[in-house]
PDB file of N, CA and C in Angstrom:
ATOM      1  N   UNK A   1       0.849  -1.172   0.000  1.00  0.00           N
ATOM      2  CA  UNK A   1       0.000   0.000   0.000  1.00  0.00           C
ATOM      3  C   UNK A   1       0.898   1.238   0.000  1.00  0.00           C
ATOM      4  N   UNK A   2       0.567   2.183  -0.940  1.00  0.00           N
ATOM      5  CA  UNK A   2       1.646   3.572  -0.911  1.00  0.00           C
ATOM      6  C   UNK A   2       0.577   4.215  -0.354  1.00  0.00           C
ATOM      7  N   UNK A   3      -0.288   4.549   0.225  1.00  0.00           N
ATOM      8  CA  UNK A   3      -1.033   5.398   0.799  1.00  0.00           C
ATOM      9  C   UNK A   3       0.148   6.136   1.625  1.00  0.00           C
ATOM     10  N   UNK A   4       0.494   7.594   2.229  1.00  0.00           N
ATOM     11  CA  UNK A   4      -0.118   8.130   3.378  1.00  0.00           C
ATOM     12  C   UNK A   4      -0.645   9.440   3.403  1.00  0.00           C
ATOM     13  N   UNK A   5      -0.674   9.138   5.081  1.00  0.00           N
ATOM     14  CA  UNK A   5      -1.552  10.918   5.847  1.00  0.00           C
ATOM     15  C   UNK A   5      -0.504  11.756   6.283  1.00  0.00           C
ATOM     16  N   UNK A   6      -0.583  13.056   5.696  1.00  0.00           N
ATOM     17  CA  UNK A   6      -0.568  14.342   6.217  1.00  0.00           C
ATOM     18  C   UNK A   6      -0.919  14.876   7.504  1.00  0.00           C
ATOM     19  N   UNK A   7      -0.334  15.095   8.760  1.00  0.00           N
ATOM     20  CA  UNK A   7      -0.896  15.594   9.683  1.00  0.00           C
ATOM     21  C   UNK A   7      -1.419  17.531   8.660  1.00  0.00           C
ATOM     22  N   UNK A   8      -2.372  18.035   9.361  1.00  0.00           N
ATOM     23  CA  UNK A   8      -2.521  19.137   8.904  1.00  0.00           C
ATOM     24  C   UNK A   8      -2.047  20.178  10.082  1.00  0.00           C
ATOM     25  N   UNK A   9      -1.924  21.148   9.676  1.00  0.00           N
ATOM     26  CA  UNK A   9      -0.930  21.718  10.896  1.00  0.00           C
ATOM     27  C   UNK A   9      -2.544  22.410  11.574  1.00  0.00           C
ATOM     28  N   UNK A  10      -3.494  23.086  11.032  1.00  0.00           N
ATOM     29  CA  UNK A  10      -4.499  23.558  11.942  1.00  0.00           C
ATOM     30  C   UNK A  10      -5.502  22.335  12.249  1.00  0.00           C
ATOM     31  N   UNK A  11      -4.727  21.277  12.162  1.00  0.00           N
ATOM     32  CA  UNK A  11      -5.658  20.527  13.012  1.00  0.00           C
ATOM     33  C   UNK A  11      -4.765  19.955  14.239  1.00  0.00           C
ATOM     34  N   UNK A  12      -3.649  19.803  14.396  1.00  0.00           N
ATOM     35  CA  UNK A  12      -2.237  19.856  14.905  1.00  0.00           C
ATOM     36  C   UNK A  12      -2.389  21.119  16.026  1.00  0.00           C
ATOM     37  N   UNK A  13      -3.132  22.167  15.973  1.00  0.00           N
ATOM     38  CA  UNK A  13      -2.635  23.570  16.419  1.00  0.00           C
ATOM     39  C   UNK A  13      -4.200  23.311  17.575  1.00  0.00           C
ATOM     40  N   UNK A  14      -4.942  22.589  16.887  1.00  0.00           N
ATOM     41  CA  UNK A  14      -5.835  21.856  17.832  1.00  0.00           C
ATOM     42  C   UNK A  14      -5.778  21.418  19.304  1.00  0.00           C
ATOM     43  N   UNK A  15      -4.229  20.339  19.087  1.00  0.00           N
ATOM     44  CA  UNK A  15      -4.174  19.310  20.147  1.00  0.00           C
ATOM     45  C   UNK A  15      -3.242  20.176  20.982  1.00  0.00           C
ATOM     46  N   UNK A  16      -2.110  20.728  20.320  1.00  0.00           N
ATOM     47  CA  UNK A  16      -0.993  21.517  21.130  1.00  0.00           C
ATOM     48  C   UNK A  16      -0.930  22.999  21.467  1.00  0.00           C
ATOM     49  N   UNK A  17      -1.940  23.853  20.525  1.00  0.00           N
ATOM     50  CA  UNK A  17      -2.205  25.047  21.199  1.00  0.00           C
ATOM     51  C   UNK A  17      -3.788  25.263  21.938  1.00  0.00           C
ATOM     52  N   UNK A  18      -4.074  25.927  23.240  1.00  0.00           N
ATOM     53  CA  UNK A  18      -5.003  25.788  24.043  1.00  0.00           C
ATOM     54  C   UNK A  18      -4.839  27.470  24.487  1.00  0.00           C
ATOM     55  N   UNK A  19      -6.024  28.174  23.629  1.00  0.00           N
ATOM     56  CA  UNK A  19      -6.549  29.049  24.918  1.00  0.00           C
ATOM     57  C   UNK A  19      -7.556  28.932  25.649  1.00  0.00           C
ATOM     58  N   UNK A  20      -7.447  29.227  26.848  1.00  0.00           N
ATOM     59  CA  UNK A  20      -8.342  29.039  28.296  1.00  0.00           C
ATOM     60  C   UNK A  20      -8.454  30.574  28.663  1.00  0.00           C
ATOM     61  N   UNK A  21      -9.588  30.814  29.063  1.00  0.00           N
ATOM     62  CA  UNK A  21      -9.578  32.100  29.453  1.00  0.00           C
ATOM     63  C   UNK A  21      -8.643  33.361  29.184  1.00  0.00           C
ATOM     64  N   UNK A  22      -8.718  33.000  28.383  1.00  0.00           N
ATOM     65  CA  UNK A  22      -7.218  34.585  27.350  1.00  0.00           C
ATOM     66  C   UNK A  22      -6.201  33.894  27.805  1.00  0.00           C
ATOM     67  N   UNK A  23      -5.784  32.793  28.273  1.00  0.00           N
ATOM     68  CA  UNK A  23      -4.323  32.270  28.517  1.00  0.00           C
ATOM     69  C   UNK A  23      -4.073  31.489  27.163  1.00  0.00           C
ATOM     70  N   UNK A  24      -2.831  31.526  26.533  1.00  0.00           N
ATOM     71  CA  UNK A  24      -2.084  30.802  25.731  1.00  0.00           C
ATOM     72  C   UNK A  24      -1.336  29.471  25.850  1.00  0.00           C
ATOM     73  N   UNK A  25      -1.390  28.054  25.881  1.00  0.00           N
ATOM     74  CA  UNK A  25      -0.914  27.405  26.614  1.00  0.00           C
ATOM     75  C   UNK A  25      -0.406  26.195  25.072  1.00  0.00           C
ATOM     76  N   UNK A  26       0.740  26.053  25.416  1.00  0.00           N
ATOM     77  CA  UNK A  26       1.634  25.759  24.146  1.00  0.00           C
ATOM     78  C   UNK A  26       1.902  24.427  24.396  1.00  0.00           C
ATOM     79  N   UNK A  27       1.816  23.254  24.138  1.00  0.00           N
ATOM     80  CA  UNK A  27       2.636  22.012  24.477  1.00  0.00           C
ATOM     81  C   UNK A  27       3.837  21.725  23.304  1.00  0.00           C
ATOM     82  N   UNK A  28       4.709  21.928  23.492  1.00  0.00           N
ATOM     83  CA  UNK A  28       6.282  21.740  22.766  1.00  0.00           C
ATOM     84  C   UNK A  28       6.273  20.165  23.138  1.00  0.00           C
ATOM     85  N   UNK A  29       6.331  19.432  23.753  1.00  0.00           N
ATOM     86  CA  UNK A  29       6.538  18.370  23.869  1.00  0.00           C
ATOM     87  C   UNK A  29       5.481  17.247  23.005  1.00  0.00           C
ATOM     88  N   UNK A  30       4.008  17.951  23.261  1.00  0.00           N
ATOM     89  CA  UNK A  30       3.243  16.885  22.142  1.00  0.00           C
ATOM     90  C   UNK A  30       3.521  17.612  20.698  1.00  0.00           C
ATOM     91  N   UNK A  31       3.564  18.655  20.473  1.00  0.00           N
ATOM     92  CA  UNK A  31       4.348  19.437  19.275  1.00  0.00           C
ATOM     93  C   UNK A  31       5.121  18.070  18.396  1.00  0.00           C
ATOM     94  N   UNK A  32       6.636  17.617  19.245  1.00  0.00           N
ATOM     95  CA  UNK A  32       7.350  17.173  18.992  1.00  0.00           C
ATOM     96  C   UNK A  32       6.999  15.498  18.517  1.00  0.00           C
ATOM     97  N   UNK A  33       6.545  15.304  19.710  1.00  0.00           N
ATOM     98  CA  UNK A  33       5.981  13.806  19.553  1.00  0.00           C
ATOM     99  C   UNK A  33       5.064  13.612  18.650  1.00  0.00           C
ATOM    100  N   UNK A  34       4.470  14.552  18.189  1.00  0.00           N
ATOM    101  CA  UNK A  34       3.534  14.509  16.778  1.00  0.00           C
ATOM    102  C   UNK A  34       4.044  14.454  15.391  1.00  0.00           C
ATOM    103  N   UNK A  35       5.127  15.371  15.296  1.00  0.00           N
ATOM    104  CA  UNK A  35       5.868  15.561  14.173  1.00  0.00           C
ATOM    105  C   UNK A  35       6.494  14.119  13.979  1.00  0.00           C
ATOM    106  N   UNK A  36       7.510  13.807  15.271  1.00  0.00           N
ATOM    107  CA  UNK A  36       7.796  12.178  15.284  1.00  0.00           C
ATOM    108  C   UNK A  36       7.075  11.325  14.643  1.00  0.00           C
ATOM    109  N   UNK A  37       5.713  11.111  15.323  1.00  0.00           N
ATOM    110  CA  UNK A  37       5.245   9.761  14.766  1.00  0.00           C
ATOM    111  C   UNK A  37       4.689  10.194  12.915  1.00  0.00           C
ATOM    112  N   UNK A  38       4.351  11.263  12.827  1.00  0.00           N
ATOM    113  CA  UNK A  38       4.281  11.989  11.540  1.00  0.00           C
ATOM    114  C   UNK A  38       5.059  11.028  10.510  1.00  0.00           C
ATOM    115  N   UNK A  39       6.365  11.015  10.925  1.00  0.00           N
ATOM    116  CA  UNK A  39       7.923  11.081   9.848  1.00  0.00           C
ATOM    117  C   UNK A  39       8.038   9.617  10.485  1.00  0.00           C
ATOM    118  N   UNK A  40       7.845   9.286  11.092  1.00  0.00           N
ATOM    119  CA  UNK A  40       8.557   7.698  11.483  1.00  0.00           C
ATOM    120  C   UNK A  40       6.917   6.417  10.806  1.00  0.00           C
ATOM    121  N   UNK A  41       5.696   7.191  11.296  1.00  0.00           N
ATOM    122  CA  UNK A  41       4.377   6.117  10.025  1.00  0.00           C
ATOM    123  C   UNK A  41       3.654   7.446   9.599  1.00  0.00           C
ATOM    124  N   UNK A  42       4.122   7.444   8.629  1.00  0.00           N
ATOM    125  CA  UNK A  42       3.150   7.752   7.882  1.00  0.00           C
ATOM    126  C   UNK A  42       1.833   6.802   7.795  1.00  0.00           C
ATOM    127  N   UNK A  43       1.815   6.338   8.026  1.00  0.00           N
ATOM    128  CA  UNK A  43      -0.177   5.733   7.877  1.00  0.00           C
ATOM    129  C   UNK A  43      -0.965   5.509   9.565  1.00  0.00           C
ATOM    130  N   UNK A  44      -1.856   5.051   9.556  1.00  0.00           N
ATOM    131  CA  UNK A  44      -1.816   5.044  10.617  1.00  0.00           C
ATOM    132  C   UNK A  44      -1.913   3.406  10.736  1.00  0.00           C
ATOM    133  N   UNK A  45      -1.886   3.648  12.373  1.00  0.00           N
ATOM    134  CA  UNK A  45      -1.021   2.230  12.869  1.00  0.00           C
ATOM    135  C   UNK A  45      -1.584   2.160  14.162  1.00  0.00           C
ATOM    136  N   UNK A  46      -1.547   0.748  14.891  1.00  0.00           N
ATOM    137  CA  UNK A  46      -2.253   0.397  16.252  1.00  0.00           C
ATOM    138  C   UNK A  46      -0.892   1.326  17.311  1.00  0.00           C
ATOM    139  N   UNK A  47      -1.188   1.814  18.425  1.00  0.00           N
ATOM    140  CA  UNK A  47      -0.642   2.808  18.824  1.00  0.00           C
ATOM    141  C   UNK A  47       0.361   1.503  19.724  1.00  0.00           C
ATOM    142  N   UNK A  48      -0.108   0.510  20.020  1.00  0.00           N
ATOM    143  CA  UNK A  48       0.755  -0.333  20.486  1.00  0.00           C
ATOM    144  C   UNK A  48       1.769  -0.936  20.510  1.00  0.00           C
ATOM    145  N   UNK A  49       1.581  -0.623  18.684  1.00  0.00           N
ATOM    146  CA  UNK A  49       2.845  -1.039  18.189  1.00  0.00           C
ATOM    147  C   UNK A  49       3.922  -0.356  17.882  1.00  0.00           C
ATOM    148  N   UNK A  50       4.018   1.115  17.983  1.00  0.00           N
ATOM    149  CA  UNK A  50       4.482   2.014  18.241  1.00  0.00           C
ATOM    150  C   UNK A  50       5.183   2.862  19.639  1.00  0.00           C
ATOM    151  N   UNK A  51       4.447   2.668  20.644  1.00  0.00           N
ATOM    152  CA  UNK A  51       4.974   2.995  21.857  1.00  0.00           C
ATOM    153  C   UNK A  51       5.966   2.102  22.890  1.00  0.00           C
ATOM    154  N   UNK A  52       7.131   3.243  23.473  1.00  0.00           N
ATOM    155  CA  UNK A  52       7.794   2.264  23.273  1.00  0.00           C
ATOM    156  C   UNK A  52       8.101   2.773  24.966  1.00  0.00           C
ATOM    157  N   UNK A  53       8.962   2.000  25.533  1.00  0.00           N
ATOM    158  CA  UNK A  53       8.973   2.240  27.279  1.00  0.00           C
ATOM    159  C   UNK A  53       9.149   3.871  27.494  1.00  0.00           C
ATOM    160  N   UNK A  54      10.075   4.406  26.261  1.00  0.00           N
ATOM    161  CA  UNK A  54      10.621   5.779  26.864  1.00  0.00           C
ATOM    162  C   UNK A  54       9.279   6.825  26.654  1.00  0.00           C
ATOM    163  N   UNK A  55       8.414   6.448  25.940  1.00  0.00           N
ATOM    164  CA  UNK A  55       7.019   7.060  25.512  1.00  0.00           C
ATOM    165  C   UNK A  55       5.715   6.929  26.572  1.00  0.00           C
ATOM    166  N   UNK A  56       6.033   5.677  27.559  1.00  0.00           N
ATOM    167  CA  UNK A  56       4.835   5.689  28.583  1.00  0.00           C
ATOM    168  C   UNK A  56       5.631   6.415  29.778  1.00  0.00           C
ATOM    169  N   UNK A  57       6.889   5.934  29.932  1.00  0.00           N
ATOM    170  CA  UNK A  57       7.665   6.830  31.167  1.00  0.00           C
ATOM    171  C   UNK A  57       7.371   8.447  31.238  1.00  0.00           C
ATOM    172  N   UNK A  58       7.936   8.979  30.231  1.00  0.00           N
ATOM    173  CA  UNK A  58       7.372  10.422  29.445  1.00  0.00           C
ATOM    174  C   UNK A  58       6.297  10.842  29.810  1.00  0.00           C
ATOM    175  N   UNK A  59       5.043   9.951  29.192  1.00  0.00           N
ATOM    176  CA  UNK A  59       3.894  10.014  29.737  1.00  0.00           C
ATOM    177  C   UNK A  59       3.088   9.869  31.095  1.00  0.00           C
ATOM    178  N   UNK A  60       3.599   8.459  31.732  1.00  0.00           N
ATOM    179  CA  UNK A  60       3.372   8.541  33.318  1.00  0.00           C
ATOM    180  C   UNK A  60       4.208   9.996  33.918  1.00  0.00           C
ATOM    181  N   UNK A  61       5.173   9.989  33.517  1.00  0.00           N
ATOM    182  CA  UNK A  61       6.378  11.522  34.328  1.00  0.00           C
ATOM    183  C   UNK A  61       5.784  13.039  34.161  1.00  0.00           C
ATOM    184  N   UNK A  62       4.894  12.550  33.342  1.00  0.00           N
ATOM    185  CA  UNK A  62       4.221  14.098  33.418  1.00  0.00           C
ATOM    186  C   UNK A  62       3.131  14.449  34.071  1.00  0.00           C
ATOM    187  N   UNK A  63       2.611  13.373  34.819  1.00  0.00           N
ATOM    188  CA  UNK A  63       1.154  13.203  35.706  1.00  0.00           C
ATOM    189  C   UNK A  63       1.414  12.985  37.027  1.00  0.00           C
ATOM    190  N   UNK A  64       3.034  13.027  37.821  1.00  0.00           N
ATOM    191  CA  UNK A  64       3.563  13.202  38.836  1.00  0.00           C
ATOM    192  C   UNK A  64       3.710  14.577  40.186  1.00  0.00           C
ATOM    193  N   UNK A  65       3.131  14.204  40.876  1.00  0.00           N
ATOM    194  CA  UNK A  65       2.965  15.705  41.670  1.00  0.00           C
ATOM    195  C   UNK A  65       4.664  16.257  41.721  1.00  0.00           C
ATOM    196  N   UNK A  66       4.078  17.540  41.857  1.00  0.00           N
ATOM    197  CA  UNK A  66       5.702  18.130  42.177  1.00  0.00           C
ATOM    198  C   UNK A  66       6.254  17.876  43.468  1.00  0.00           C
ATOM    199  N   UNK A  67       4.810  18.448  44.303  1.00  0.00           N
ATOM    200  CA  UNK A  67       5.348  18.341  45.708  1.00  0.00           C
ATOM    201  C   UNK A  67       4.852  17.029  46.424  1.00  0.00           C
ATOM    202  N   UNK A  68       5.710  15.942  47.177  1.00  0.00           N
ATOM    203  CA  UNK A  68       5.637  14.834  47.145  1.00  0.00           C
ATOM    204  C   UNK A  68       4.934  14.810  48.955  1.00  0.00           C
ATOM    205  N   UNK A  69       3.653  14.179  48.867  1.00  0.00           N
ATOM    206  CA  UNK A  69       3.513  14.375  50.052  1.00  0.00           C
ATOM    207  C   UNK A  69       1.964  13.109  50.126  1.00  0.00           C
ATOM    208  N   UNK A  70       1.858  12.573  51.855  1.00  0.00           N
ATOM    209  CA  UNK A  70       1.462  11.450  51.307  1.00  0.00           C
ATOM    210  C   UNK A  70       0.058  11.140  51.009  1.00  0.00           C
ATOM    211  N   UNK A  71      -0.297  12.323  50.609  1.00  0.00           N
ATOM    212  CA  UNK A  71      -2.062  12.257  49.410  1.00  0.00           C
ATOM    213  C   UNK A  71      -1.657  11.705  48.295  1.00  0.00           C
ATOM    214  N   UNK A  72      -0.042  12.203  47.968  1.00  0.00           N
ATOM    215  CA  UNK A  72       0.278  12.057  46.602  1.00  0.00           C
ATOM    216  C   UNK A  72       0.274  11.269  45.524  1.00  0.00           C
ATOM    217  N   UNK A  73      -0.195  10.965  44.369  1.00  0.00           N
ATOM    218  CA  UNK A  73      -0.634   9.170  44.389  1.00  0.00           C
ATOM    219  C   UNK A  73       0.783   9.496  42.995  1.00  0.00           C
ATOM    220  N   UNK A  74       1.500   8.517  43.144  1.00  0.00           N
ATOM    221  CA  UNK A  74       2.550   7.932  41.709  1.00  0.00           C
ATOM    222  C   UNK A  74       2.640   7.420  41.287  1.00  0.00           C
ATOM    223  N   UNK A  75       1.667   7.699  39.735  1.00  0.00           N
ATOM    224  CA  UNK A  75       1.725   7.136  38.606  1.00  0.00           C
ATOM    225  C   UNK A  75       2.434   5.841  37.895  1.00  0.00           C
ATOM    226  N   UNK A  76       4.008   6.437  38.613  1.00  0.00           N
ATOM    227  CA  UNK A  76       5.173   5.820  38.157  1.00  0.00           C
ATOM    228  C   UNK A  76       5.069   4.208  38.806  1.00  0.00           C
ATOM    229  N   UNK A  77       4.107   3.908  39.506  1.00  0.00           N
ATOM    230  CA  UNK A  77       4.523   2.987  40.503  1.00  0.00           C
ATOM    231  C   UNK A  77       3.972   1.516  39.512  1.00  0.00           C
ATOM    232  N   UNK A  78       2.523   1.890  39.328  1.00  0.00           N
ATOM    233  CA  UNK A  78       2.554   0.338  38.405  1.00  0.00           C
ATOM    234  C   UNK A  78       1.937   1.022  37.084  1.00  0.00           C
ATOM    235  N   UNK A  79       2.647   0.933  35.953  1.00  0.00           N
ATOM    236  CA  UNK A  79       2.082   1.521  34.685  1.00  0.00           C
ATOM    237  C   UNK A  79       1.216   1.090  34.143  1.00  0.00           C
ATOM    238  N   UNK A  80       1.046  -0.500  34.028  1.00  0.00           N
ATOM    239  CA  UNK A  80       0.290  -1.501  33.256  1.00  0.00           C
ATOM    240  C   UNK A  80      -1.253  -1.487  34.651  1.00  0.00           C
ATOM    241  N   UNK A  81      -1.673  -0.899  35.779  1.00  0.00           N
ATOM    242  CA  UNK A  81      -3.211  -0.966  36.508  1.00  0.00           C
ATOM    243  C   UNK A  81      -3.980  -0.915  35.226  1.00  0.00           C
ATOM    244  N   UNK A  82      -3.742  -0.003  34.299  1.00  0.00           N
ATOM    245  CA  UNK A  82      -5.182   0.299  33.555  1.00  0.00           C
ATOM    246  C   UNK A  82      -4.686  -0.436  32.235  1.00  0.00           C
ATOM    247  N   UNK A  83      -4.093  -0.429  31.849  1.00  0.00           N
ATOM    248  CA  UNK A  83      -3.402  -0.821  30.035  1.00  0.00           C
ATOM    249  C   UNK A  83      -1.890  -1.670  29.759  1.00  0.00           C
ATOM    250  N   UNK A  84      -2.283  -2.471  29.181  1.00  0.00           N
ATOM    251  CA  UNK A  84      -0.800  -3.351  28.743  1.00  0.00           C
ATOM    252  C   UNK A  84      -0.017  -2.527  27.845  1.00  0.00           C
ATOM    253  N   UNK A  85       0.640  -1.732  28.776  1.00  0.00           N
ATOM    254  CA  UNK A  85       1.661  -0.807  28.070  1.00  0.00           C
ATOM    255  C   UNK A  85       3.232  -1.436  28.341  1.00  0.00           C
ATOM    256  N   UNK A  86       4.142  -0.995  27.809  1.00  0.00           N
ATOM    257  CA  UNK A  86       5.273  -1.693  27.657  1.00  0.00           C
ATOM    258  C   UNK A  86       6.350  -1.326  28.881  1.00  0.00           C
TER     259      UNK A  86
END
């Protein structure tokens, strides 16, 4: 199959730019990770087969409290509770 997809950038400007109440809020990091999977499949693909440990770490590491205290619940602790992630 030679098919592929084009991310479009204003649909792109969707997921990573966010105004909230006149605030501007930019994600550079899904920015990046978009362009990535962009250039690495072009088509689309089961996301499973694609993600890889340094991509759920990333992801659990960003849902981590700053200040560590013991309400605090960490993500990091079992990755796979909800999903057979890698």
């Amino acid at each position: 199959m030679s098919e592929s997809f084009e991310l479009q950038d204003e649909v792109l400007l969707h997921v990573t730019d966010i105004v909230m109440e006149g605030v501007h809020f930019h994600d550079k990091e899904d920015w990046y990770r978009l362009g990535y999977l962009a250039r690495k499949h072009p088509r689309p693909t089961n996301i499973l087969h694609i993600m890889s440990e340094g991509h759920v770490e990333d992801f659990f590491g960003s849902w981590c409290a700053e200040d560590d205290n013991e309400n605090s619940i960490d993500p990091g602790e079992d990755w796979q509770i909800l999903f057979d992630v890698p």
